[in-house]
C-alpha atoms as a PDB file:
ATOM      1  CA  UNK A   1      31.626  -6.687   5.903  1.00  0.00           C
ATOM      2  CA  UNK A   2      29.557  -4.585   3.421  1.00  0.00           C
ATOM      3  CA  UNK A   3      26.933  -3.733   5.973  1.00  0.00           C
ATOM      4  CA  UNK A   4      29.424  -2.376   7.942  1.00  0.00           C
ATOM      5  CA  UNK A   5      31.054  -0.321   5.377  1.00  0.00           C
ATOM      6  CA  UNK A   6      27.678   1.097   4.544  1.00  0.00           C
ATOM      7  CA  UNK A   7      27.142   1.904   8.232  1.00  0.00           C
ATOM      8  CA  UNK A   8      30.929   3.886   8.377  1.00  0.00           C
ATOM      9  CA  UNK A   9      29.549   5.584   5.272  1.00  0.00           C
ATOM     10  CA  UNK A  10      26.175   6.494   6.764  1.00  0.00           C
ATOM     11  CA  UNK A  11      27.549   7.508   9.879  1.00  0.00           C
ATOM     12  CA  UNK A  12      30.467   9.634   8.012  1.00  0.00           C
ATOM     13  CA  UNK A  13      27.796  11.503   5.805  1.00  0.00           C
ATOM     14  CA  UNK A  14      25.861  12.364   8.713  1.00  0.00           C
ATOM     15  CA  UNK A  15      28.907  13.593  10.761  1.00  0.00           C
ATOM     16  CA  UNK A  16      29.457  15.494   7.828  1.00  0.00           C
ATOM     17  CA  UNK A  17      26.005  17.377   7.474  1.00  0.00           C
ATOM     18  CA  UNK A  18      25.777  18.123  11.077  1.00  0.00           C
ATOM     19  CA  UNK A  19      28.750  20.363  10.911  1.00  0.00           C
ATOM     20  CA  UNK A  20      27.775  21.849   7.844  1.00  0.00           C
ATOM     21  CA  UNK A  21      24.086  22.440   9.408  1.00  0.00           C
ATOM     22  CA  UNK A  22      25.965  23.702  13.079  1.00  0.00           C
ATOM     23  CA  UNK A  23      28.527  26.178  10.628  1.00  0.00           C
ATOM     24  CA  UNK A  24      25.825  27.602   8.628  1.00  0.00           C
ATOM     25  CA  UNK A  25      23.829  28.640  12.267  1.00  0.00           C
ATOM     26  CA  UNK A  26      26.795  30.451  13.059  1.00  0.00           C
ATOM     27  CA  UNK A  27      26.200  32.392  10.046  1.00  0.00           C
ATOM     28  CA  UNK A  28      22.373  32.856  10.696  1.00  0.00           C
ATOM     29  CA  UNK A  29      21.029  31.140   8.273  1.00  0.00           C
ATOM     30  CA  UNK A  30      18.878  28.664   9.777  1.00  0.00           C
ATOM     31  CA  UNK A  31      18.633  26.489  12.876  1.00  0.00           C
ATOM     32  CA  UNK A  32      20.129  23.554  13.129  1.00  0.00           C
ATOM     33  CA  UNK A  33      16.811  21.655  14.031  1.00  0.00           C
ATOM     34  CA  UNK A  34      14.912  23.194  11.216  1.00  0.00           C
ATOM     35  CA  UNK A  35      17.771  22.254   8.211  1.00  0.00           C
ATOM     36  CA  UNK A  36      18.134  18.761   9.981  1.00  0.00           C
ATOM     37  CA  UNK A  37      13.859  18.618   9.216  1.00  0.00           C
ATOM     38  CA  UNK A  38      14.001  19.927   5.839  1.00  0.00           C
ATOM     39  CA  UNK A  39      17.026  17.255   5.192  1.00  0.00           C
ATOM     40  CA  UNK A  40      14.673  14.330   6.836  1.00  0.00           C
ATOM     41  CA  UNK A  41      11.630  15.104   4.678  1.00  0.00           C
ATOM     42  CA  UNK A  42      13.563  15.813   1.220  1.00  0.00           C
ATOM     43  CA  UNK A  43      15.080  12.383   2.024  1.00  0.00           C
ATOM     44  CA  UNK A  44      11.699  10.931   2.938  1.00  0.00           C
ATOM     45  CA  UNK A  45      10.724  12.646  -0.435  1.00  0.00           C
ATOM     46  CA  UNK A  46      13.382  10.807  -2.497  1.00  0.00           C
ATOM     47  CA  UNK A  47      12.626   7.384  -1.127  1.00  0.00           C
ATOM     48  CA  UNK A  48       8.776   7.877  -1.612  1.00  0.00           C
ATOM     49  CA  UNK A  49       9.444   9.009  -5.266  1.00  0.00           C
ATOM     50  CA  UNK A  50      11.670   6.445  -5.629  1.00  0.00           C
ATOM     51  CA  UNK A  51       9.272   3.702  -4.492  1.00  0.00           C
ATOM     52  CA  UNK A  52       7.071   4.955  -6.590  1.00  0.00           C
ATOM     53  CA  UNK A  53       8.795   4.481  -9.447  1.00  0.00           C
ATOM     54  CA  UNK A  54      10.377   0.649  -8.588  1.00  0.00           C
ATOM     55  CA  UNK A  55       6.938  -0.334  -7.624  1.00  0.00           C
ATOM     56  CA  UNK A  56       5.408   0.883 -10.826  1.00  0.00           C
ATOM     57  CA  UNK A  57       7.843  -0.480 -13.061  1.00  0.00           C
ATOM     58  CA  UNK A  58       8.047  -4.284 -11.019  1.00  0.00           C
ATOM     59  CA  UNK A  59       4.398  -4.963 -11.129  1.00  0.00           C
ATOM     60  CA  UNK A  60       4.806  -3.803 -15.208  1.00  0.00           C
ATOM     61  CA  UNK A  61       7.361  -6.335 -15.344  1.00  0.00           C
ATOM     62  CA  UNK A  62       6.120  -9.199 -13.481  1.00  0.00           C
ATOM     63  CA  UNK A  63       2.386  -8.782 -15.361  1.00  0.00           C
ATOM     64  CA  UNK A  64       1.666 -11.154 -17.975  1.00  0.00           C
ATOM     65  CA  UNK A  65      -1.261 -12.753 -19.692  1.00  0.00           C
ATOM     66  CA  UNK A  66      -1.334 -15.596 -17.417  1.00  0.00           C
ATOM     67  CA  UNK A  67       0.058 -14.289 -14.337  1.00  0.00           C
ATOM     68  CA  UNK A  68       1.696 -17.316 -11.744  1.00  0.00           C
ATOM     69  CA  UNK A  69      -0.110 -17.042  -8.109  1.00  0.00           C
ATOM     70  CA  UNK A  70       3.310 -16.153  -6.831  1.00  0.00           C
ATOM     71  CA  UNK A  71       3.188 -13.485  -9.920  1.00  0.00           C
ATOM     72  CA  UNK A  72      -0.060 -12.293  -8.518  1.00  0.00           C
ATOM     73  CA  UNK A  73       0.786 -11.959  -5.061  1.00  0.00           C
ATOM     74  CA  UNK A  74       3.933  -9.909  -5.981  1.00  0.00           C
ATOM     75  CA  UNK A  75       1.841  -7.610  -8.044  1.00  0.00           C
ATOM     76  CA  UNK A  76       0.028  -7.031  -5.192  1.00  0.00           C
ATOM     77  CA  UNK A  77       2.012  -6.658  -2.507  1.00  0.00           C
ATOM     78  CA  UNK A  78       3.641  -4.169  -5.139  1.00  0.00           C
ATOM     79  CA  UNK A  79       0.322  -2.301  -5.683  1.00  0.00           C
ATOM     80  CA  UNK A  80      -0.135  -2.317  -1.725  1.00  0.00           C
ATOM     81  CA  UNK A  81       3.629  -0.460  -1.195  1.00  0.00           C
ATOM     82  CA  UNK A  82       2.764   1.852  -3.767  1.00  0.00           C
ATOM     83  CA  UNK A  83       0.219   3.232  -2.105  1.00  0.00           C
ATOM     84  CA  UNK A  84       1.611   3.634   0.878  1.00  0.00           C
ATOM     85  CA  UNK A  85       4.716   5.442  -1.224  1.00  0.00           C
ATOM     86  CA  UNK A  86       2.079   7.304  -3.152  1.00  0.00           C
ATOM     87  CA  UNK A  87       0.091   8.813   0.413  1.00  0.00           C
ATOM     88  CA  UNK A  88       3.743   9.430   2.135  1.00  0.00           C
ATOM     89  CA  UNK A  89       5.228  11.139  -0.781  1.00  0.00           C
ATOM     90  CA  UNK A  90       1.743  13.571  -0.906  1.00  0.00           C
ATOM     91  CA  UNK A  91       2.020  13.944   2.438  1.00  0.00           C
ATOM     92  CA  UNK A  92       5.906  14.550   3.133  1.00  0.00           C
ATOM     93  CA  UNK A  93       5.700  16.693  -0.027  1.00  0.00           C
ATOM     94  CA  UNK A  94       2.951  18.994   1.093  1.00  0.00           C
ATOM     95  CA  UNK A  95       4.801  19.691   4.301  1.00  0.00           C
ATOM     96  CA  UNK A  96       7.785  20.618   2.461  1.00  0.00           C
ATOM     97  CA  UNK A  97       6.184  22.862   0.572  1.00  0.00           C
ATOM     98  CA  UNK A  98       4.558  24.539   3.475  1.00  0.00           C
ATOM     99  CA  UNK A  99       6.845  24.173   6.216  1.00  0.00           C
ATOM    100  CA  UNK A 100      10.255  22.877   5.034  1.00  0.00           C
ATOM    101  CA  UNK A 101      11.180  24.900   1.571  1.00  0.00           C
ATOM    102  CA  UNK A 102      10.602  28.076   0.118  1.00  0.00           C
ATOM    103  CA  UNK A 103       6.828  28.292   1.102  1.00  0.00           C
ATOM    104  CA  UNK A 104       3.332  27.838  -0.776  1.00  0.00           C
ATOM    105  CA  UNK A 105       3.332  31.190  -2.733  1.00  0.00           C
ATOM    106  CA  UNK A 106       6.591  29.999  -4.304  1.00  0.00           C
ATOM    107  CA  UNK A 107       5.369  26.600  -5.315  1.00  0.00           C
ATOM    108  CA  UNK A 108       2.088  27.625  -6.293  1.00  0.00           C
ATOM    109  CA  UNK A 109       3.125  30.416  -8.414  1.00  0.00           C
ATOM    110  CA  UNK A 110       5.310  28.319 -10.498  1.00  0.00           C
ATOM    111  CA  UNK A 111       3.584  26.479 -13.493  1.00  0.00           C
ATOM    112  CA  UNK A 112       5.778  23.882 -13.399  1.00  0.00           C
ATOM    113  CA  UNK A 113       5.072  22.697  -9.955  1.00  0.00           C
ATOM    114  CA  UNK A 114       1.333  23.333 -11.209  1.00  0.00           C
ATOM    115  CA  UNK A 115       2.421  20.294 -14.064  1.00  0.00           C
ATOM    116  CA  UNK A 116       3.918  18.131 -11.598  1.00  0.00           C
ATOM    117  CA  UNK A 117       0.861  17.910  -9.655  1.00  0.00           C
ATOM    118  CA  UNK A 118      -1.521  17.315 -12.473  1.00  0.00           C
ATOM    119  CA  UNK A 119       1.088  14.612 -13.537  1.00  0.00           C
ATOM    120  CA  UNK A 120       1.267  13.310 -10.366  1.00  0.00           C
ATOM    121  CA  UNK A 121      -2.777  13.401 -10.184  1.00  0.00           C
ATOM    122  CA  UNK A 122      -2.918  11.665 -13.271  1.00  0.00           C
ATOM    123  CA  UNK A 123      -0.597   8.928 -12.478  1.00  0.00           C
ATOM    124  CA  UNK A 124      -3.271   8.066  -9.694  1.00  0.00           C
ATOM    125  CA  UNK A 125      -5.939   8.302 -11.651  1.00  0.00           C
ATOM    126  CA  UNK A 126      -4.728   6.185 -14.255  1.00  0.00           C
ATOM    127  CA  UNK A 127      -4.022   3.601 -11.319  1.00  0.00           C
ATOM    128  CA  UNK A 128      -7.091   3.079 -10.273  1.00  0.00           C
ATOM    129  CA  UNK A 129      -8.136   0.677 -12.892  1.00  0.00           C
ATOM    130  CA  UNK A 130      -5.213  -2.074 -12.087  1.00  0.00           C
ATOM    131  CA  UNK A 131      -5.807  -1.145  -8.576  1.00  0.00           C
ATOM    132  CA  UNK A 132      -9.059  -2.371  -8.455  1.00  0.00           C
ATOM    133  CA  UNK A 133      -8.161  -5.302 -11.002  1.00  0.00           C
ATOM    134  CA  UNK A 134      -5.437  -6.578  -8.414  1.00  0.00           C
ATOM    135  CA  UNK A 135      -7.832  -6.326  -5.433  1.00  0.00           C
ATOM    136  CA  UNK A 136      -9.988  -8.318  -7.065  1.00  0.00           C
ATOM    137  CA  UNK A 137      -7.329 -10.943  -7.608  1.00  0.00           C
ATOM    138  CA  UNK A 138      -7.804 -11.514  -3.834  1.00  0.00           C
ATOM    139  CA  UNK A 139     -10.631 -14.199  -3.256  1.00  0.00           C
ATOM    140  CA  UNK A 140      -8.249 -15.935  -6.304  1.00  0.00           C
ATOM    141  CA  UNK A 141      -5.154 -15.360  -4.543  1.00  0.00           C
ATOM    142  CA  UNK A 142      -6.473 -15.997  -1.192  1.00  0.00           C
ATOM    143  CA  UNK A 143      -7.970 -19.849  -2.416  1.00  0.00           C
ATOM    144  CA  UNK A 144      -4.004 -20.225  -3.589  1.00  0.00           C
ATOM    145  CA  UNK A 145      -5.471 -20.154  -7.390  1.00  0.00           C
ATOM    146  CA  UNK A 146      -3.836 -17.895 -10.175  1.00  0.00           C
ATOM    147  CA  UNK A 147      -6.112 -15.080 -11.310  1.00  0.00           C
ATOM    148  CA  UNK A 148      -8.001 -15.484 -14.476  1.00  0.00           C
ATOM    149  CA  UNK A 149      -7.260 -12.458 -16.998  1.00  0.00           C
ATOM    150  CA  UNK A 150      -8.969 -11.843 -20.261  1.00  0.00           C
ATOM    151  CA  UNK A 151      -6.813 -10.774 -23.023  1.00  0.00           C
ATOM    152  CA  UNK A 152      -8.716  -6.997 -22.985  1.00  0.00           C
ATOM    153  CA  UNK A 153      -7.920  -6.773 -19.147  1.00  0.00           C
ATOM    154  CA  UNK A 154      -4.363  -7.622 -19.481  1.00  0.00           C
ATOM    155  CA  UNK A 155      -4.192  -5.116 -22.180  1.00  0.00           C
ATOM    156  CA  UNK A 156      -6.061  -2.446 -20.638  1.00  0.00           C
ATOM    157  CA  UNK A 157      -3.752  -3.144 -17.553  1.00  0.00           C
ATOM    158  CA  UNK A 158      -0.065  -3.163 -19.441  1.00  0.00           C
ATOM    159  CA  UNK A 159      -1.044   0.291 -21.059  1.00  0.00           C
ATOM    160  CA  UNK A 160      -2.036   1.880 -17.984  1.00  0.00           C
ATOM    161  CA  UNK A 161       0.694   0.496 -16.108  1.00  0.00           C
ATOM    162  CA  UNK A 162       2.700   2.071 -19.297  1.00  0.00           C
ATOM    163  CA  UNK A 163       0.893   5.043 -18.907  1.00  0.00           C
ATOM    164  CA  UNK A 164       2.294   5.290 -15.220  1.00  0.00           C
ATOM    165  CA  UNK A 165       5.612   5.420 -16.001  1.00  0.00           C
ATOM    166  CA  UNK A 166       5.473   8.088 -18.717  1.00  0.00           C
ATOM    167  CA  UNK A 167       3.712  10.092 -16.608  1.00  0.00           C
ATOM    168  CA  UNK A 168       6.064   9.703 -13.423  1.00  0.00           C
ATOM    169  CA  UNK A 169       8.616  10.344 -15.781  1.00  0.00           C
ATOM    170  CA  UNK A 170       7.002  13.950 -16.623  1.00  0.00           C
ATOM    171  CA  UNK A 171       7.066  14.597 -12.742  1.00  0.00           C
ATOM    172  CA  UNK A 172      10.181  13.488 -12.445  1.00  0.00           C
ATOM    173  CA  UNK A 173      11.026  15.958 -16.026  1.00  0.00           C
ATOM    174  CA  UNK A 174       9.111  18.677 -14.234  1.00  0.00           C
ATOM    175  CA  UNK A 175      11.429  18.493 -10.985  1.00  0.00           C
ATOM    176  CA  UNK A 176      14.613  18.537 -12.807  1.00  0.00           C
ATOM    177  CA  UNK A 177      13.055  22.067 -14.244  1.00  0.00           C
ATOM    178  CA  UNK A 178      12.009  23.197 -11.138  1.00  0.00           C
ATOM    179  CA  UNK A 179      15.875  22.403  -9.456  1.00  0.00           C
ATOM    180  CA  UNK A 180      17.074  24.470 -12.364  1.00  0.00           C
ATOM    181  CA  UNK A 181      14.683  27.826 -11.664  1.00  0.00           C
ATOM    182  CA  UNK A 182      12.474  27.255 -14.805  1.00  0.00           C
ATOM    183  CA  UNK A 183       9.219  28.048 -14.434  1.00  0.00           C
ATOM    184  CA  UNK A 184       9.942  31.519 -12.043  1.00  0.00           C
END
């Protein structure tokens, strides 16, 4: 019964848009096919942020000094999705800005989009080292065995993990500026 509801909803928001998107071409503003894109990828944005961001904050969660093998496969599997979030929302956000928005000179001009990509480029740098921790979990994993995680490690894991999230949260801080025209 919910999943219908939903499905009414989704199909009612949609309706919705496309006569918003077919009114504003009859006041030349944009084709329909090009603000039906630029709504696709923005969404595609969202849900790659978004993963982001819930796949960041479960494998903080679920890590622990002594991590379960069903802890450690969850952890990874999390790692795996966010990288695949991580490529999509670099790649669906590059297109946006060159294809989809306001253009490159815009974006690039703006320090605060400059911010949001160093943050952005720090948040992967800083994942690299549980990256590489949780791929090595694999032979572990793979026997059915729980990994084995010095205290150091686990520490050095929890902060970067922390580390993530304050950074993603400066991206997502740097956004909320750009939506509001600072940084012009």
């Amino acid at each position: 019964m919910m999943t219908e509801i939903l499905l009414i909803a989704l199909k009612a928001t949609v309706a919705i848009a496309l006569t918003f998107a077919i009114a504003s071409v009859g006041r030349g503003r944009a084709s329909v096919k090009h603000l039906l894109f630029s709504a696709l990828f923005a969404f595609l944005h969202f849900v790659a942020v978004f993963g982001i961001f819930a796949t960041v904050f479960l494998e903080w969660q679920t890590m622990s000094p002594a991590p379960s093998l069903a802890e450690a496969k969850r952890i990874q599997r999390c790692d795996r999705w966010y990288g695949v979030f991580a490529m999509a929302l670099l790649v669906v956000g590059f297109l946006r800005v060159y294809y989809f928005e306001k253009g490159s000179t815009f974006y690039f001009r703006n320090p605060v989009f400059d911010a949001k990509l160093v943050l952005f480029a720090l948040v992967g740098i800083v994942s690299i080292y549980p990256t590489i921790r949780f791929i090595r979990w694999g032979a572990q994993t793979r026997r059915g065995e729980s990994p084995t995680i010095a205290p150091q490690e686990y520490r050095r894991i929890i902060m970067s993990l922390r580390a993530e999230m304050v950074l993603l949260l400066g991206t997502a801080l740097c956004a909320s500026f750009m939506a509001r025209g600072i940084g012009l």
